[in-house]
N, C-alpha and C. Protein backbone atom coordinates (compact mmCIF):
# COMPACT_ATOMS: atom_id res chain seq x y z
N UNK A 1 -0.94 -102.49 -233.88
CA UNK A 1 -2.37 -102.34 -233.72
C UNK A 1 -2.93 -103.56 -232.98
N UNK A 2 -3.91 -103.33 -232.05
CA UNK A 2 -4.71 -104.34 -231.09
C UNK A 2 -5.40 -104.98 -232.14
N UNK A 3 -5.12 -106.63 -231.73
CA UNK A 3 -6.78 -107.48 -233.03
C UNK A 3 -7.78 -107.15 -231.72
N UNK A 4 -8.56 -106.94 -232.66
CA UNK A 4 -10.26 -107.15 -231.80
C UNK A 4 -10.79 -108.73 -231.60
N UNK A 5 -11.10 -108.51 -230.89
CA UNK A 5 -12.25 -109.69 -230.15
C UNK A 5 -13.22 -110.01 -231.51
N UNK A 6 -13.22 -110.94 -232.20
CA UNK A 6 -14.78 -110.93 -232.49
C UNK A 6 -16.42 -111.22 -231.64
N UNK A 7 -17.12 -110.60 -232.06
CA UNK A 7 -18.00 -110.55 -230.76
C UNK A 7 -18.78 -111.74 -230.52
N UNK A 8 -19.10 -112.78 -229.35
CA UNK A 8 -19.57 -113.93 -228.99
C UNK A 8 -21.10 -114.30 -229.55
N UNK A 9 -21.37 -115.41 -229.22
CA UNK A 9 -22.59 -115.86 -229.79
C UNK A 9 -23.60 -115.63 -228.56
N UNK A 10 -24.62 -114.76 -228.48
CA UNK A 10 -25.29 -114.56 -227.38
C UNK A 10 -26.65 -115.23 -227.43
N UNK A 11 -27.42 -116.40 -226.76
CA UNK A 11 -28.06 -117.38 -227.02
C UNK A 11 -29.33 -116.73 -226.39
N UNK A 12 -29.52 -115.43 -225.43
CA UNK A 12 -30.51 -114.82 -225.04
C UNK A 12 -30.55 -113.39 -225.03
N UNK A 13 -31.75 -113.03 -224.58
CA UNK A 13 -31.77 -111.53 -224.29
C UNK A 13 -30.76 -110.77 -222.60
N UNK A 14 -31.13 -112.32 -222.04
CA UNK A 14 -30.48 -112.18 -220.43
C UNK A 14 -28.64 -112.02 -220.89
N UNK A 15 -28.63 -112.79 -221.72
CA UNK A 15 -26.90 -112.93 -222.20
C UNK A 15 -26.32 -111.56 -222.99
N UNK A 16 -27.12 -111.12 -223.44
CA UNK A 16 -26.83 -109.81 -224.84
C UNK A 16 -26.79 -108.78 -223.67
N UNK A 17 -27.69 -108.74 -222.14
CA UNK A 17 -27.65 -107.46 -221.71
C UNK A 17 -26.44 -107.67 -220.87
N UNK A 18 -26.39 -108.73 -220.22
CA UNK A 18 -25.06 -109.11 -219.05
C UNK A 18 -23.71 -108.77 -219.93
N UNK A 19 -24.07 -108.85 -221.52
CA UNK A 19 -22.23 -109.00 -222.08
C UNK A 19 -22.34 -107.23 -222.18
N UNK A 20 -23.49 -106.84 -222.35
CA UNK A 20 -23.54 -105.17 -222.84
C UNK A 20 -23.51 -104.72 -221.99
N UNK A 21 -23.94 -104.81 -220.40
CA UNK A 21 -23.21 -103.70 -219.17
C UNK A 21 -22.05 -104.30 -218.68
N UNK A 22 -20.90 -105.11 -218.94
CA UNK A 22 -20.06 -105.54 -218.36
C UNK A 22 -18.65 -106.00 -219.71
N UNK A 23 -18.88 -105.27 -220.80
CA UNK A 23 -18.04 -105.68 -221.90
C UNK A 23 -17.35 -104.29 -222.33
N UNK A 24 -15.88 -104.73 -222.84
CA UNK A 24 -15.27 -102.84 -223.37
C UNK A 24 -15.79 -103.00 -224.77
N UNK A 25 -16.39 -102.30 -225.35
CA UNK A 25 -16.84 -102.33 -226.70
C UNK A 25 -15.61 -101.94 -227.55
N UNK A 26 -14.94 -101.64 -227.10
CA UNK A 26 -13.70 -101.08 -228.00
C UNK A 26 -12.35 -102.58 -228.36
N UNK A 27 -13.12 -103.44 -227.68
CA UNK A 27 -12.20 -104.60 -227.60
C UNK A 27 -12.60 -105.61 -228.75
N UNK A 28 -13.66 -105.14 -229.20
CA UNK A 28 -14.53 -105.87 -230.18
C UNK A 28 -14.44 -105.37 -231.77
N UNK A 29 -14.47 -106.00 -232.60
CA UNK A 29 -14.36 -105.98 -233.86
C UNK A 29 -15.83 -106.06 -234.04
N UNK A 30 -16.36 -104.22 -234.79
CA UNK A 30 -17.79 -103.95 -234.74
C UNK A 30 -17.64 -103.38 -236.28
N UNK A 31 -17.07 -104.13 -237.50
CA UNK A 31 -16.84 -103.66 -238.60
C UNK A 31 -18.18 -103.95 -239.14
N UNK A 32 -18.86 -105.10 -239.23
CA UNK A 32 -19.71 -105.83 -239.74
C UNK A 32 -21.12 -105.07 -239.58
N UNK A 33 -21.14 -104.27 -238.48
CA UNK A 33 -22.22 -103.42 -238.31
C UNK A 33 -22.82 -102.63 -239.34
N UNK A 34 -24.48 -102.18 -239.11
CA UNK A 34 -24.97 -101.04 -240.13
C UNK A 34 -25.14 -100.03 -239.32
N UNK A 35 -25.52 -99.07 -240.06
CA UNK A 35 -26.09 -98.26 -239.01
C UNK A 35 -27.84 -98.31 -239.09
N UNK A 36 -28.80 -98.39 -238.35
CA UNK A 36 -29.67 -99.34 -238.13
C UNK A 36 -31.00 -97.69 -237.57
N UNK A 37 -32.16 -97.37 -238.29
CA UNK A 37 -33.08 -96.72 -238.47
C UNK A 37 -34.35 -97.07 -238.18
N UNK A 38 -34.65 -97.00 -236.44
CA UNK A 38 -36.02 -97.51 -236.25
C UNK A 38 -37.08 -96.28 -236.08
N UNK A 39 -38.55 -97.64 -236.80
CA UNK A 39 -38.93 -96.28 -237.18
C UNK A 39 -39.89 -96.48 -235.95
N UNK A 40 -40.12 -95.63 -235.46
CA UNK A 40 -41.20 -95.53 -233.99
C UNK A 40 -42.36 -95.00 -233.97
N UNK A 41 -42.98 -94.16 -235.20
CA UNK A 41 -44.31 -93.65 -235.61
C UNK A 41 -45.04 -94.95 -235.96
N UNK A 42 -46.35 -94.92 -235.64
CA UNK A 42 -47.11 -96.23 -235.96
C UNK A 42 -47.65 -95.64 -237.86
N UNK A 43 -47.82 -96.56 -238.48
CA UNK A 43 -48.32 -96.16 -239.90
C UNK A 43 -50.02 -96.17 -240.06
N UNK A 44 -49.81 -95.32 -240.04
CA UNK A 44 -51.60 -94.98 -239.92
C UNK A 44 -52.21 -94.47 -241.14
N UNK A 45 -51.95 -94.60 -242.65
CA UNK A 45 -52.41 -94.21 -243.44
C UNK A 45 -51.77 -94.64 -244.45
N UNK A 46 -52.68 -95.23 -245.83
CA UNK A 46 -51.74 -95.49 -247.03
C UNK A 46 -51.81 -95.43 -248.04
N UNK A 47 -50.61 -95.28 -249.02
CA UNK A 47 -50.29 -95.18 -249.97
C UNK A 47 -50.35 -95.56 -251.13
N UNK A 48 -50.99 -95.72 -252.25
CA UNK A 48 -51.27 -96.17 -253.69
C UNK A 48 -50.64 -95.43 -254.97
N UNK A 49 -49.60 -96.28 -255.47
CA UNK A 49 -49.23 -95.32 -256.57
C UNK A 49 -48.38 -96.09 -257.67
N UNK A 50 -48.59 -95.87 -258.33
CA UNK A 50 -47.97 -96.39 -260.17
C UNK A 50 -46.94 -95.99 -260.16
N UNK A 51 -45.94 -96.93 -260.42
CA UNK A 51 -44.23 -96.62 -260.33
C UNK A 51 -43.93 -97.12 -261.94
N UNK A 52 -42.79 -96.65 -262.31
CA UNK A 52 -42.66 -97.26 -263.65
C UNK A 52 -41.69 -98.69 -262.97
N UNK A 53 -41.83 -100.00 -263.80
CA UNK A 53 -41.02 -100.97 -263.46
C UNK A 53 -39.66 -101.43 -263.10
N UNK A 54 -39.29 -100.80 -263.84
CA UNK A 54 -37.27 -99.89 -263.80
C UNK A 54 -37.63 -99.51 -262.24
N UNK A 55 -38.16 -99.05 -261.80
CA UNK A 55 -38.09 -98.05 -260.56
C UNK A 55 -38.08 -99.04 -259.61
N UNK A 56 -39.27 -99.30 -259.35
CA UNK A 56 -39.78 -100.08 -258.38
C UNK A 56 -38.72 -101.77 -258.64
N UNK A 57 -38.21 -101.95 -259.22
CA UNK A 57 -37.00 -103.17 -259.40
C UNK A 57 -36.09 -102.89 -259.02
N UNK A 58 -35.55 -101.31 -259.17
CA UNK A 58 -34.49 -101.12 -258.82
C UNK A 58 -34.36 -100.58 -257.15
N UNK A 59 -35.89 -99.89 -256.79
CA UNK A 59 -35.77 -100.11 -255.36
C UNK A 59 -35.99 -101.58 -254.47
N UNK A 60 -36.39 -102.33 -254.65
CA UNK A 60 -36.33 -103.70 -254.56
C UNK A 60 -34.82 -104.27 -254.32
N UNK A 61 -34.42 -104.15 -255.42
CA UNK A 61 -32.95 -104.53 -255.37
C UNK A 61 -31.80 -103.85 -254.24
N UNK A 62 -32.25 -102.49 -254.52
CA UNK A 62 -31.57 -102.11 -252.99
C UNK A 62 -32.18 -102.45 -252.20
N UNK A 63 -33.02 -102.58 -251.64
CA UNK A 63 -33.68 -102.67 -250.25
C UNK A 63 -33.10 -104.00 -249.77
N UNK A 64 -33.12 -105.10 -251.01
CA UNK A 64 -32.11 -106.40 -250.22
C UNK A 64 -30.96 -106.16 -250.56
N UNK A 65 -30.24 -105.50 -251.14
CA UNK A 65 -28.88 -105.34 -250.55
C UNK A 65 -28.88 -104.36 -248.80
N UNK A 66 -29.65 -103.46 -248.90
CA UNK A 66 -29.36 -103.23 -247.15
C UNK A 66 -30.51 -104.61 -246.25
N UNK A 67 -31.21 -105.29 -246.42
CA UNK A 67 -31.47 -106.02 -246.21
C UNK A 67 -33.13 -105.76 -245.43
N UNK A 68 -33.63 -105.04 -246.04
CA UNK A 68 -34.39 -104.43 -245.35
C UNK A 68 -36.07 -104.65 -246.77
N UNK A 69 -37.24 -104.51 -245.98
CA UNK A 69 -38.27 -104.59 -246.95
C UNK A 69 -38.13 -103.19 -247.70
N UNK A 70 -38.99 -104.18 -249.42
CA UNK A 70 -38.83 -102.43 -250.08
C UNK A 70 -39.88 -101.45 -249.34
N UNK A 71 -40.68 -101.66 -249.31
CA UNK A 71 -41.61 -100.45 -249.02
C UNK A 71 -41.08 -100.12 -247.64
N UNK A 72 -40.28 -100.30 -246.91
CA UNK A 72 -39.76 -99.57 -245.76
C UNK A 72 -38.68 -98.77 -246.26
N UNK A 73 -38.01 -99.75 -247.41
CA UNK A 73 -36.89 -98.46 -248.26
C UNK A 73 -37.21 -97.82 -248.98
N UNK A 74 -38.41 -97.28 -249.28
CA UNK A 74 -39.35 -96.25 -250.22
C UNK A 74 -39.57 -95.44 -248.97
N UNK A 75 -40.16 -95.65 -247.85
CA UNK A 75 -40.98 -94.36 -246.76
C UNK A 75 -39.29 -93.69 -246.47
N UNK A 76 -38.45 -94.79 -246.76
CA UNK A 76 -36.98 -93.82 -245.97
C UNK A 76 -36.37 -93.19 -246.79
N UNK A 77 -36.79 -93.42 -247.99
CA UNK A 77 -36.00 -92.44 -248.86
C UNK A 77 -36.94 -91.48 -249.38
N UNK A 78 -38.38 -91.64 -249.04
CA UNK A 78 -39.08 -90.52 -248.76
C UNK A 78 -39.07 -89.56 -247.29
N UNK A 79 -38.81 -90.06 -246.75
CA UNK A 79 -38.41 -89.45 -245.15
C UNK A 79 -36.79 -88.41 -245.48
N UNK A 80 -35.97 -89.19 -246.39
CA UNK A 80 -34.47 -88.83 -246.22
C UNK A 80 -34.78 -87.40 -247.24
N UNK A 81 -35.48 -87.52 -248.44
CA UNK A 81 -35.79 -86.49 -249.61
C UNK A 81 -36.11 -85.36 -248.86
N UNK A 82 -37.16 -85.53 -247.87
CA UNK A 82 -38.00 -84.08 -247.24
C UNK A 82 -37.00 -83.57 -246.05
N UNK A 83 -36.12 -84.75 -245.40
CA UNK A 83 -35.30 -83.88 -244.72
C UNK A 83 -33.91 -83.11 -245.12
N UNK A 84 -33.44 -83.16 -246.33
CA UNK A 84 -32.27 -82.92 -247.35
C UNK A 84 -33.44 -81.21 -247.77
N UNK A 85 -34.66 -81.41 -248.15
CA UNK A 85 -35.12 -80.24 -248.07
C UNK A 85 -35.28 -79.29 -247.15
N UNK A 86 -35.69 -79.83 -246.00
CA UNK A 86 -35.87 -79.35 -244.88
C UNK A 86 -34.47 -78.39 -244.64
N UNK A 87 -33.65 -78.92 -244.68
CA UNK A 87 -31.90 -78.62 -244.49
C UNK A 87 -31.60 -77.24 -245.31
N UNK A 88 -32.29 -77.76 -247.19
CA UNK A 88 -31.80 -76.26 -247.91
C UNK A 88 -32.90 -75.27 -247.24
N UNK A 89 -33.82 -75.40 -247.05
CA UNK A 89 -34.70 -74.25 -246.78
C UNK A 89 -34.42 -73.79 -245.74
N UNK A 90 -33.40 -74.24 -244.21
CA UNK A 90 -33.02 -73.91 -243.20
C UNK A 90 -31.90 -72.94 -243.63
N UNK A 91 -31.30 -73.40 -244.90
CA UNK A 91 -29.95 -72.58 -245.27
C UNK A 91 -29.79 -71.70 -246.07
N UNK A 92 -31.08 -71.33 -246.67
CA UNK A 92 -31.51 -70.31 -247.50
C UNK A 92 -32.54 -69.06 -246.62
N UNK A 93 -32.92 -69.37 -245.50
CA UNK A 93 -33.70 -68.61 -244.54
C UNK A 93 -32.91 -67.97 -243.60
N UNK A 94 -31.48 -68.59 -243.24
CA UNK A 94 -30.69 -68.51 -241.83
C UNK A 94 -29.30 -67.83 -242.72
């Protein structure tokens, strides 16, 4: 088996694009990666609501293990809930 490259220290934006059109990505050791969820709707309206403490600690706690703010890991696992629905109701109609 090929070792991978680990991938270089890129000190700019000019450096990150020159190594990204001119690099084999397959030469690189890309274990360390997430898979990474941007959200592109602007937030235009909000939310107020009483969580029991257990809850809201325990989403907290995940949100820094993926490393991410909680209330961005609350809209995504409200985003992820309605599309898991979205899915049965596609598969109960079709």
């Amino acid at each position: 088996m090929k070792k991978l490259k680990p991938l270089p220290v890129l000190m700019s934006d000019e450096e990150a694009e020159h190594f990204l059109e001119t690099a084999d990505l397959t030469e690189y050791d890309l274990s360390q990666f997430k898979p990474m969820h941007f959200e592109l709707q602007p937030k235009s309206e909000r939310v107020n609501m009483r969580l029991p403490k257990t809850l809201l600690d325990a989403a907290r706690a995940r949100a820094k293990e993926e490393g991410i703010p909680y209330q961005r890991f609350i809209r995504r696992a409200l985003e992820m809930a309605l599309a898991a629905d979205d899915k049965k109701k596609k598969r109960k109609a079709g």
